[in-house]
Each structure stands twice: as structure tokens, then as C-alpha cells.
N, C-alpha and C. Protein backbone atom coordinates (compact mmCIF):
# COMPACT_ATOMS: atom_id res chain seq x y z
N UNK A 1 -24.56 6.45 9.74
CA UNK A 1 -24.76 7.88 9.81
C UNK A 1 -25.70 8.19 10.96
N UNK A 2 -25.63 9.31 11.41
CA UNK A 2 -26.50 9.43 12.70
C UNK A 2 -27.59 9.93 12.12
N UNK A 3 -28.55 10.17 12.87
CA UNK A 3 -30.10 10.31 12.33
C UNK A 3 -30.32 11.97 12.04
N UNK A 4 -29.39 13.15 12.61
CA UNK A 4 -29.63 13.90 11.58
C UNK A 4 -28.63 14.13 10.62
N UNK A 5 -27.50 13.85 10.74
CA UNK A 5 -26.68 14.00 9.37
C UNK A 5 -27.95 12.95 8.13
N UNK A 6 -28.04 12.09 8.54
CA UNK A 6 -29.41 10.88 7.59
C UNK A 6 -30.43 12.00 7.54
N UNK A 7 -30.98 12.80 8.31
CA UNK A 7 -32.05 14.04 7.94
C UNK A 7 -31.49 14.82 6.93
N UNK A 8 -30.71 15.43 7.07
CA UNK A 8 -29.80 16.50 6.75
C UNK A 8 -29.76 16.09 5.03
N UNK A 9 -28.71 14.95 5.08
CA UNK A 9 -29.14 13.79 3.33
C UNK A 9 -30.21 14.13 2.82
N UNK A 10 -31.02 13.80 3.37
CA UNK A 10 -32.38 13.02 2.88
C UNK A 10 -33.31 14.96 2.57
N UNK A 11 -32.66 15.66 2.74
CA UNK A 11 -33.84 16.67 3.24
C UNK A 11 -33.89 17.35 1.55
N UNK A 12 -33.30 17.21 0.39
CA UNK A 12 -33.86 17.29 -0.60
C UNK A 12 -34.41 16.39 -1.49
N UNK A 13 -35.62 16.85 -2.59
CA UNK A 13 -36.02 15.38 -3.25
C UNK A 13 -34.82 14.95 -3.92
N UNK A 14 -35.68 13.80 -4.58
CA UNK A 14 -34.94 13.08 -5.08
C UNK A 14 -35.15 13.30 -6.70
N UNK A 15 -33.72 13.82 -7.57
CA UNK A 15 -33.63 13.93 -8.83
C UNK A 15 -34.28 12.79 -9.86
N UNK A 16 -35.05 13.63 -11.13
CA UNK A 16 -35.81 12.76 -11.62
C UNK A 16 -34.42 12.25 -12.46
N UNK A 17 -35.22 10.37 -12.78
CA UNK A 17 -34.22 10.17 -13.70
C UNK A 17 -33.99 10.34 -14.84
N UNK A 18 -32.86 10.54 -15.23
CA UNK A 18 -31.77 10.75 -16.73
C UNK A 18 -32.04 9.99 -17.88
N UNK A 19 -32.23 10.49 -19.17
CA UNK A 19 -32.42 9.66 -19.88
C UNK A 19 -31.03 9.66 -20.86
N UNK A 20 -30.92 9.51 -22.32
CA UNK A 20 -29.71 9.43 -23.31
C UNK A 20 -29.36 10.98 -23.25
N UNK A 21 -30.63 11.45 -23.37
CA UNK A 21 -29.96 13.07 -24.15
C UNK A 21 -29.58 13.88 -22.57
N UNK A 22 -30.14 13.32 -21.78
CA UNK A 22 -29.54 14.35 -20.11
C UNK A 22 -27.78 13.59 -20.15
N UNK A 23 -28.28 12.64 -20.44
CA UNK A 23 -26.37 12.36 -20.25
C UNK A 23 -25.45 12.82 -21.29
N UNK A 24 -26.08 12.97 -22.49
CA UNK A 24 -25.19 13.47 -23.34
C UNK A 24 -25.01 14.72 -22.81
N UNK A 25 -25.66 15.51 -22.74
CA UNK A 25 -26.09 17.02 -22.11
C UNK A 25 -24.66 17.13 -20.91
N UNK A 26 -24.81 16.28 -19.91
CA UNK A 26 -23.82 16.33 -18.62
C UNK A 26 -22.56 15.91 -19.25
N UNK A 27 -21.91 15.11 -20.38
CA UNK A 27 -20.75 14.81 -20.90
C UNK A 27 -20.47 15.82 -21.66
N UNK A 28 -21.04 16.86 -22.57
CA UNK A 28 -20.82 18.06 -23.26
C UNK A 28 -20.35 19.11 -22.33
N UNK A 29 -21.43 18.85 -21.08
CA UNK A 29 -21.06 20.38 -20.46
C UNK A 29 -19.85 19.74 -19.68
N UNK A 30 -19.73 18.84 -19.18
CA UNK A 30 -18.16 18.46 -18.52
C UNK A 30 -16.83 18.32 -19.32
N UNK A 31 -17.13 18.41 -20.82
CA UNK A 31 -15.87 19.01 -21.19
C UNK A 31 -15.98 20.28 -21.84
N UNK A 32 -17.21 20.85 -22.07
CA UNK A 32 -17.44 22.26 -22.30
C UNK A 32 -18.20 23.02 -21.69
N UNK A 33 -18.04 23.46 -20.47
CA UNK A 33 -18.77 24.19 -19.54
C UNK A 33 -19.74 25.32 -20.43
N UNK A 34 -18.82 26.06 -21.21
CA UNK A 34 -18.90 27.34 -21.58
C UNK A 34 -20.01 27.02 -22.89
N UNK A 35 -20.89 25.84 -23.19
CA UNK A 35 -21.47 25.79 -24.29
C UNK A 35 -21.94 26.36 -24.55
N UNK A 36 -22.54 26.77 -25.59
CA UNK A 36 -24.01 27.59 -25.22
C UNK A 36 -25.10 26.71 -25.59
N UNK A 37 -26.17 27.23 -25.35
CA UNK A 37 -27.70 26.68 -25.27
C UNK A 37 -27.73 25.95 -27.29
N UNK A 38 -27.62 26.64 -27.78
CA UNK A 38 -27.66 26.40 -29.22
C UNK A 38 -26.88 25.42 -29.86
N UNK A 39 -25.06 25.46 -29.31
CA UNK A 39 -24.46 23.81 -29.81
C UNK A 39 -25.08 23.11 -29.02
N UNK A 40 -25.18 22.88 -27.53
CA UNK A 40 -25.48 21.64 -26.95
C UNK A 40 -27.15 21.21 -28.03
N UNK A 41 -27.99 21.90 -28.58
CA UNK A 41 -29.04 21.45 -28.72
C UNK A 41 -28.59 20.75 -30.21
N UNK A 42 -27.58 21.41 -31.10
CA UNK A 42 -27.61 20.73 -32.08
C UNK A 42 -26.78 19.39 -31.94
N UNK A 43 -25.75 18.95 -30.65
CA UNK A 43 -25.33 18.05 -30.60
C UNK A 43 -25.74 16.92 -30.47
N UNK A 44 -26.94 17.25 -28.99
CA UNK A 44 -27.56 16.28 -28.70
C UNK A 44 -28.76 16.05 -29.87
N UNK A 45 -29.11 16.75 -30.56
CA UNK A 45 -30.24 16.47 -31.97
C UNK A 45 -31.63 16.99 -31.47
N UNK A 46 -31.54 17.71 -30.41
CA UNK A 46 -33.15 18.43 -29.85
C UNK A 46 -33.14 19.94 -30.28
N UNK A 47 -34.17 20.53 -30.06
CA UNK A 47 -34.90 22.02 -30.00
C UNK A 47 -33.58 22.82 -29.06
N UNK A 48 -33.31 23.94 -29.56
CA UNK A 48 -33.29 24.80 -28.42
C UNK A 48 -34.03 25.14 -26.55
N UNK A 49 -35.21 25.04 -27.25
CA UNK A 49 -35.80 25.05 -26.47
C UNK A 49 -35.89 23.85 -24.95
N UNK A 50 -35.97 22.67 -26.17
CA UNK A 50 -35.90 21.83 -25.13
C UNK A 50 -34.41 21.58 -24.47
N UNK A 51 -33.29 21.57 -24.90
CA UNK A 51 -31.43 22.00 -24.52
C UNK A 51 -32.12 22.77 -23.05
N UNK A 52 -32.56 23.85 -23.45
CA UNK A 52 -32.82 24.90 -22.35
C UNK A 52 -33.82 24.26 -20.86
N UNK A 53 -34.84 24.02 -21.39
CA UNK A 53 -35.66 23.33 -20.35
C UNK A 53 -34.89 22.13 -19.93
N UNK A 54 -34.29 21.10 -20.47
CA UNK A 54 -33.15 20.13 -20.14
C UNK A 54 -32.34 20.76 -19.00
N UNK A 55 -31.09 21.70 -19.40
CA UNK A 55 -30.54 22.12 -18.33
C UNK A 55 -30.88 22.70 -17.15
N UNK A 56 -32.18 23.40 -17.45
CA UNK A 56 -32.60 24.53 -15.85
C UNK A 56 -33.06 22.70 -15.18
N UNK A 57 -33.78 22.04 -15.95
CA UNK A 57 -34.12 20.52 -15.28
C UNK A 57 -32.96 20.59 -14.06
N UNK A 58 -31.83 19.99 -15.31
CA UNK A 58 -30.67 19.35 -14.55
C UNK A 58 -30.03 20.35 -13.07
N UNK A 59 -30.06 22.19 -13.88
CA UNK A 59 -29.89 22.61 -12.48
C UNK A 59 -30.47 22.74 -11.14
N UNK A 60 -32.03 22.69 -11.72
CA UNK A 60 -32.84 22.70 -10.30
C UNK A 60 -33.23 21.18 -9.92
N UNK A 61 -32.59 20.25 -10.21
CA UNK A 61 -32.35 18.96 -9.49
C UNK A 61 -31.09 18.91 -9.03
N UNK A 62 -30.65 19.29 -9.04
CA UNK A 62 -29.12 19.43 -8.86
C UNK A 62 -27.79 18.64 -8.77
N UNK A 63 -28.04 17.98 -10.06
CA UNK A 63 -27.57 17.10 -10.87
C UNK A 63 -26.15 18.11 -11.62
N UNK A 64 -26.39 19.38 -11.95
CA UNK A 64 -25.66 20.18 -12.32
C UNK A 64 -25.63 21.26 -10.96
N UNK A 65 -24.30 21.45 -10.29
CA UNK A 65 -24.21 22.00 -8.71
C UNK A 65 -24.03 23.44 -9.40
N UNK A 66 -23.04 23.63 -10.76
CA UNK A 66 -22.48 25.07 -11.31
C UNK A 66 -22.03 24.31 -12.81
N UNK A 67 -21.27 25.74 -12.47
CA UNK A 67 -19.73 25.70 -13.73
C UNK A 67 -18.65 26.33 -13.42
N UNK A 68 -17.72 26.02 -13.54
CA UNK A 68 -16.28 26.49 -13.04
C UNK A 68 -15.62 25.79 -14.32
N UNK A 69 -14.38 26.58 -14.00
CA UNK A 69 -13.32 26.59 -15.03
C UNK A 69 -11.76 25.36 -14.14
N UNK A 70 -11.87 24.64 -15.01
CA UNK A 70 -10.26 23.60 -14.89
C UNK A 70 -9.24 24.50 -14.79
N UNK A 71 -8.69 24.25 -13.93
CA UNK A 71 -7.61 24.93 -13.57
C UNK A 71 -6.28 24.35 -13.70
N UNK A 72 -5.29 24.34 -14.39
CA UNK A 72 -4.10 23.54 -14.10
C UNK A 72 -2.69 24.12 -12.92
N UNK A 73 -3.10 23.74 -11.68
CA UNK A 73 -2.74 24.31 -10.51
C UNK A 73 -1.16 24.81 -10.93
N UNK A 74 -0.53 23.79 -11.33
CA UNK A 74 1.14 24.14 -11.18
C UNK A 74 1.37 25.84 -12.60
N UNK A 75 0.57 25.64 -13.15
CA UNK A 75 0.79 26.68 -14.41
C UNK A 75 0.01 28.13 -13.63
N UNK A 76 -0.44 27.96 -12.47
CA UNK A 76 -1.59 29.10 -11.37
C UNK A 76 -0.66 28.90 -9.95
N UNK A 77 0.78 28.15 -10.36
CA UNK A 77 1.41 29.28 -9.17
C UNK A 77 1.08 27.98 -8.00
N UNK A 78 0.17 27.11 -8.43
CA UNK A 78 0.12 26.00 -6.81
C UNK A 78 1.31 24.84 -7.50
N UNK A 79 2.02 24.75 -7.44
CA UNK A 79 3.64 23.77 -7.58
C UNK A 79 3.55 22.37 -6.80
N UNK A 80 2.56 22.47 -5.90
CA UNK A 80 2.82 21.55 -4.48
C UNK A 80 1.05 21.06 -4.39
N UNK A 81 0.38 19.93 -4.79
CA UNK A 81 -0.47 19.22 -4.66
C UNK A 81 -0.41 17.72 -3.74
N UNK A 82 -1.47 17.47 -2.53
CA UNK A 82 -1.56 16.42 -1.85
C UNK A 82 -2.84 15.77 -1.75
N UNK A 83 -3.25 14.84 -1.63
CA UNK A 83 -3.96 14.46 -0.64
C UNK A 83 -3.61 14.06 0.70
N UNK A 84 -4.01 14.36 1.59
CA UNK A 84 -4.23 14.34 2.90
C UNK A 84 -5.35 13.18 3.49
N UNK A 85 -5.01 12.50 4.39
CA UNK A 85 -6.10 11.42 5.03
C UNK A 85 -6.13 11.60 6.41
N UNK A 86 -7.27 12.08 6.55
CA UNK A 86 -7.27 12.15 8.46
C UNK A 86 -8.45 10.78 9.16
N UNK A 87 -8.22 11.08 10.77
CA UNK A 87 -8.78 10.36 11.53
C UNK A 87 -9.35 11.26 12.25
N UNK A 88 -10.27 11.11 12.04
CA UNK A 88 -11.19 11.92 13.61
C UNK A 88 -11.78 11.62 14.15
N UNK A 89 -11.67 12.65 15.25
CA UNK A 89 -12.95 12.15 16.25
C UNK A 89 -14.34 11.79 15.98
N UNK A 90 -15.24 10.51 16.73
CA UNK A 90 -16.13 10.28 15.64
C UNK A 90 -17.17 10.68 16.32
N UNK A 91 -18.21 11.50 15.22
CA UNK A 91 -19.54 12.37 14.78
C UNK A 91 -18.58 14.02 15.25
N UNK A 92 -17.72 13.75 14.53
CA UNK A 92 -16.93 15.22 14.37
C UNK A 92 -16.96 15.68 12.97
N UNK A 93 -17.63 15.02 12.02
CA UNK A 93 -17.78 14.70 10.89
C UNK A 93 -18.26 16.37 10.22
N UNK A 94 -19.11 17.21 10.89
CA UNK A 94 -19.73 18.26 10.39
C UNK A 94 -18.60 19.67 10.45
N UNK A 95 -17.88 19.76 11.90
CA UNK A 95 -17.52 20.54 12.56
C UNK A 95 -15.98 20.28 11.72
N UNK A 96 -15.21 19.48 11.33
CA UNK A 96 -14.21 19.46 10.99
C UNK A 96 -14.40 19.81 10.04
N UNK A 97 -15.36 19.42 8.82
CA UNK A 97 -15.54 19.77 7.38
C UNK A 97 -15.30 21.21 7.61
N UNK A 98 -15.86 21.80 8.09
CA UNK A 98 -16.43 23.58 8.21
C UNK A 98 -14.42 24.15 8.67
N UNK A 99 -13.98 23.90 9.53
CA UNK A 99 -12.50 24.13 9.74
C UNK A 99 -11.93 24.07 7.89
N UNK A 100 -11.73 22.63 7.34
CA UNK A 100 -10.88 22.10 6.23
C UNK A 100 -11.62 22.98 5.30
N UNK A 101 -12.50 23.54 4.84
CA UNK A 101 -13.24 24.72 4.30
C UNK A 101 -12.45 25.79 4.12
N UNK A 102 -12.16 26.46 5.25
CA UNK A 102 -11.09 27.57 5.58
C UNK A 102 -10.08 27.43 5.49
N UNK A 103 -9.63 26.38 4.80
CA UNK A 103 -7.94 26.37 4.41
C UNK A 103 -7.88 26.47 2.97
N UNK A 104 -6.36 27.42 3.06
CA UNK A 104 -6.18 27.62 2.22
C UNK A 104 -5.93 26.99 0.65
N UNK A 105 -6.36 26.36 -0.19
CA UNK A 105 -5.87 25.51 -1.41
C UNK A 105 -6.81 24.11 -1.56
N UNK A 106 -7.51 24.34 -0.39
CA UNK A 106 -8.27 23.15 0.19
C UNK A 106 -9.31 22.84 -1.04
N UNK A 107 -9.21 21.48 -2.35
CA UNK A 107 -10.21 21.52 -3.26
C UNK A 107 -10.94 20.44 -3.45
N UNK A 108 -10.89 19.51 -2.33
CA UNK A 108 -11.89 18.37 -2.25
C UNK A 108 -12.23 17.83 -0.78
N UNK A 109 -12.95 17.72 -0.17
CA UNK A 109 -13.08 17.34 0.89
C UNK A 109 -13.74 15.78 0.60
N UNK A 110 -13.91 14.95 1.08
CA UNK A 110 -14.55 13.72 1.37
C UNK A 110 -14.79 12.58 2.74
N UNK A 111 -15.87 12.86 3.02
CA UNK A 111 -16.05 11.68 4.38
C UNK A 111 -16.03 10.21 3.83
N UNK A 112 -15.12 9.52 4.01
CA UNK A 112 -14.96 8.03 3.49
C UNK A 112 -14.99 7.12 4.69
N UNK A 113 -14.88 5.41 3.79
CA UNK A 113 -15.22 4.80 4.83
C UNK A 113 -13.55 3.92 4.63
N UNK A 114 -13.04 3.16 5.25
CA UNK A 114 -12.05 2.45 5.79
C UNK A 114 -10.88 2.89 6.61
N UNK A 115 -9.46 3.01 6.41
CA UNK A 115 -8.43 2.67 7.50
C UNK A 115 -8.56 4.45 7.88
N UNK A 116 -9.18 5.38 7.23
CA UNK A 116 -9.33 6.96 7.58
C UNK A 116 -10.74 6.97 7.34
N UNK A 117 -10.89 8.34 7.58
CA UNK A 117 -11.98 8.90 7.53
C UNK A 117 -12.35 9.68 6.73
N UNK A 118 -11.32 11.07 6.23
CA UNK A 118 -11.48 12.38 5.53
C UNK A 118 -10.68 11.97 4.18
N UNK A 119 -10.79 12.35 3.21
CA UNK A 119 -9.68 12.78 2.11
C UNK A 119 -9.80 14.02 1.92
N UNK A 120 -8.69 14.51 1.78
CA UNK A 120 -8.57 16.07 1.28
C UNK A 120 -7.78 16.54 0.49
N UNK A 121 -8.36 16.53 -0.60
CA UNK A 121 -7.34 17.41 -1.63
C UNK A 121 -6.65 19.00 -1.51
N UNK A 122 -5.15 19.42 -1.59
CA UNK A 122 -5.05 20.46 -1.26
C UNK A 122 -3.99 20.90 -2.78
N UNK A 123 -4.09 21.82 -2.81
CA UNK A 123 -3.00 22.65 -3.77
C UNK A 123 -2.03 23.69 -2.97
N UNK A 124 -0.89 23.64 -2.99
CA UNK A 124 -0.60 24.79 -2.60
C UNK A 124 1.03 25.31 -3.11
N UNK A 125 1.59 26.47 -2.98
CA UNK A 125 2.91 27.26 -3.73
C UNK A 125 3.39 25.93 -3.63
N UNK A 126 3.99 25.72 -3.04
CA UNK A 126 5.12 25.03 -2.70
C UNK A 126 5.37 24.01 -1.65
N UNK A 127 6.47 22.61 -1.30
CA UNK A 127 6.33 21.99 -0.64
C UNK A 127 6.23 22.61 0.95
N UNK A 128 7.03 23.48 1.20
CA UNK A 128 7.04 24.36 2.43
C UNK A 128 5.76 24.86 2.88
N UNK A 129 4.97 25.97 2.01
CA UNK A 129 3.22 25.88 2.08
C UNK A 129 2.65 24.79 2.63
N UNK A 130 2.85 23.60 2.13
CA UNK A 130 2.13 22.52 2.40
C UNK A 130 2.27 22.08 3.82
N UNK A 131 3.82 21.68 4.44
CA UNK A 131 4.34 21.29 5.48
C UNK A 131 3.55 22.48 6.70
N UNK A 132 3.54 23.58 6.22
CA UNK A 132 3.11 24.30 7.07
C UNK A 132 1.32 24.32 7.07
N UNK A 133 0.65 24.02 6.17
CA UNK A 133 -0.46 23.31 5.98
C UNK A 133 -0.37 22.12 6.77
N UNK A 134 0.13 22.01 6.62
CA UNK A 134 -0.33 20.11 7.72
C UNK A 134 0.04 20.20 8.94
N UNK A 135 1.28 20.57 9.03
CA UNK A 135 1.68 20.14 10.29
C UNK A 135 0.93 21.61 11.43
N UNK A 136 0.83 23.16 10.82
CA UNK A 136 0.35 23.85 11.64
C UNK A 136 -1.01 23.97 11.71
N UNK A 137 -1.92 24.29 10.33
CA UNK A 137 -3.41 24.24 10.27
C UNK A 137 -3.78 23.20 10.24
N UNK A 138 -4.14 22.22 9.60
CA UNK A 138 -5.04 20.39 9.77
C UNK A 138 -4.20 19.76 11.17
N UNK A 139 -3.38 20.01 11.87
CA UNK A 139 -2.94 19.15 13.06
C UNK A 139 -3.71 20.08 14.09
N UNK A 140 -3.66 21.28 13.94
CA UNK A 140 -3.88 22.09 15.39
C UNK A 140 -5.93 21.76 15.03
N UNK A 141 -6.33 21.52 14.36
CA UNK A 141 -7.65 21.25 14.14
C UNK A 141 -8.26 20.21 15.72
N UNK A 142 -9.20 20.40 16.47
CA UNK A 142 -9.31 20.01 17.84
C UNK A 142 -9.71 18.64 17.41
N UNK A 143 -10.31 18.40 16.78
CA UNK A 143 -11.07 16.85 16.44
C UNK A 143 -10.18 15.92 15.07
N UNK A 144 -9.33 16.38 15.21
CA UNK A 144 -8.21 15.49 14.20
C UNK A 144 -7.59 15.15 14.95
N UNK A 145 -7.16 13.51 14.57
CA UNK A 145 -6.68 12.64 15.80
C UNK A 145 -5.46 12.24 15.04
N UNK A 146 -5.42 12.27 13.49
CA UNK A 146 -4.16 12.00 12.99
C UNK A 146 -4.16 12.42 11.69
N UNK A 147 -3.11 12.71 10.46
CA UNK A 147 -2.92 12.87 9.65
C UNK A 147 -1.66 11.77 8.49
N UNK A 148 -2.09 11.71 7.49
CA UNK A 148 -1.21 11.00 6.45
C UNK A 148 -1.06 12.09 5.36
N UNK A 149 -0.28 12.30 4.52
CA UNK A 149 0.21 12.97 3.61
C UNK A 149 0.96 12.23 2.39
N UNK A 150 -0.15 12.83 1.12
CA UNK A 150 0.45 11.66 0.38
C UNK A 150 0.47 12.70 -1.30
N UNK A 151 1.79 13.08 -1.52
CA UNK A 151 2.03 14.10 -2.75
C UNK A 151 2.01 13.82 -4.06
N UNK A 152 1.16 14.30 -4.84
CA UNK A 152 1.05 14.37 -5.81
C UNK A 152 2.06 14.41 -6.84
N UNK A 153 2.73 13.52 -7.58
CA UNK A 153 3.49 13.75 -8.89
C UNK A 153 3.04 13.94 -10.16
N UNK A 154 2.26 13.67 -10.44
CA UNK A 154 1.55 13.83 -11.91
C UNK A 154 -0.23 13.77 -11.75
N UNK A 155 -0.67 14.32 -11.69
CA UNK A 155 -2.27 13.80 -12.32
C UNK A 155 -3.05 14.29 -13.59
N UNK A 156 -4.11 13.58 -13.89
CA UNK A 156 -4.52 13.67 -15.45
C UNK A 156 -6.11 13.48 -14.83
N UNK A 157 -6.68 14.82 -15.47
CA UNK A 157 -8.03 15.17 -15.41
C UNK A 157 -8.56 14.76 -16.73
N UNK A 158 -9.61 14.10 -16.09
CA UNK A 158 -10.42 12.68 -17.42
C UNK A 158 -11.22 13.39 -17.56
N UNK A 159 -12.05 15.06 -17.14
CA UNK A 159 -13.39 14.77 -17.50
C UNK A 159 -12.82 16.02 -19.07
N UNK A 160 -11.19 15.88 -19.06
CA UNK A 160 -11.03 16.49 -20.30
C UNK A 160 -10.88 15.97 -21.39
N UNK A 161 -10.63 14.57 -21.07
CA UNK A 161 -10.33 13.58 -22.14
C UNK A 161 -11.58 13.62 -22.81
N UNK A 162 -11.85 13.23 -24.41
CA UNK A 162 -13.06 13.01 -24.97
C UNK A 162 -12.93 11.62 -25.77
């Protein structure tokens, strides 16, 4: 990593550590976002109070980023799911993220390490959407040097499983 993307990292503290009941806490709210303060406390076996001081913990470490709602794309109209693997130009790493941002369906970004560089999860209507996703917006991108396309047939979201 270059020394300020390594700044950039490094430039918040570092989250205190987790004990049984913070993890129970993060496995409740990842399959029930919507808890409220009162089951999570009787689940995990603590106070209200402390449930409460627990989570603002977890959010102002930021261990907990939000809450959002699971979406099941094909039943919301997106029919056509990929990941995408690019190559880029290298320490283009900031400037491309900020482009793949602005696309449309765009729901995971990742800087990785081996035969690519980027993963990108995309959703979109239909296979046509997509083709026109890749081949016109992520190709015309100035610091993308190549693209792979690789479509989704089935996937299964675990953090619903219990």
C-alpha cells in the first residue's frame, strides 16, 4: 500500500475488543437489524441499559457501519446479477473506486490481491443492462485496463441463515 492510502487506513483508532455478549449482539443484529434495544438485552441476558451502551459502543467504533434492509434483487426488478473483476492501472486504486461508486446497481466494491485487482458486485434489470454496464460504463473508465464478467445463477445470503 502506498504511504498515504497506509495513512488514510490507519487514520482511525483502533476498535476496542469484543467480548461473548458484543458478538452475540453483532449475530442478532445481522439477522435482525430491526431489534429493538429491549429483545437484544433479554437475549443476550444483560440490562437494557447496558444492550444500549453496548451498541452506541459498537457504533462509535465502527464495528457496526449502519442498518439496511436485505434485499432480494430478482423479486426488486434486478433479474441480472455479476461479479465483475478488473485490472487497473496501478495506484489508480482511489480514483477508480469513486467512478464504480456511480454506477448504477454497483453493491460491493473490493481492492483484492491476485490474478485482478477490483471485485465488483453489480445487480442490474436484465442481461442487456448489464452488457451495457460493462462493456459501455466499467470499459470506458480511463484507468481500467481490463475486465472479466462472471454471472450470477443462484446465491444464498448466510447472514440469514440462523
Amino acid at each position: 500500500m502506498q504511504d498515504e492510502q497506509m495513512a488514510n487506513f490507519d487514520a482511525r483508532p483502533p476498535a476496542r475488543p469484543l467480548d461473548a455478549i458484543d458478538r452475540d449482539i453483532l449475530r442478532m443484529l445481522q439477522t435482525d437489524g430491526r431489534a429493538s434495544i429491549r429483545s437484544v438485552a433479554e437475549r443476550v441476558h444483560v440490562s437494557r441499559a447496558n444492550a444500549y451502551a453496548r451498541m452506541n459502543r459498537l457504533l462509535d467504533d465502527g464495528v457496526i457501519r449502519g442498518f439496511s434492509a436485505r434485499v432480494d434483487q430478482e423479486r426488486a426488478g434486478q433479474g441480472a446479477s455479476a461479479y465483475i473483476t478488473l485490472k487497473i492501472v496501478q495506484n489508480s486504486w482511489r480514483t477508480v473506486r469513486e467512478e464504480l461508486r456511480k454506477l448504477p446497481g454497483a453493491a460491493h466494491i473490493a481492492l483484492v490481491s491476485g490474478d485482478f485487482d477490483v471485485l465488483l458486485l453489480v445487480h442490474t434489470a436484465d442481461n442487456r443492462s448489464l452488457r451495457e454496464l460493462v462493456l459501455t460504463r466499467i470499459q470506458s473508465i480511463p484507468d481500467v485496463l481490463s475486465s472479466r464478467t462472471l454471472l450470477v445463477f443462484e446465491e444464498t445470503d448466510l447472514a440469514t441463515e440462523v
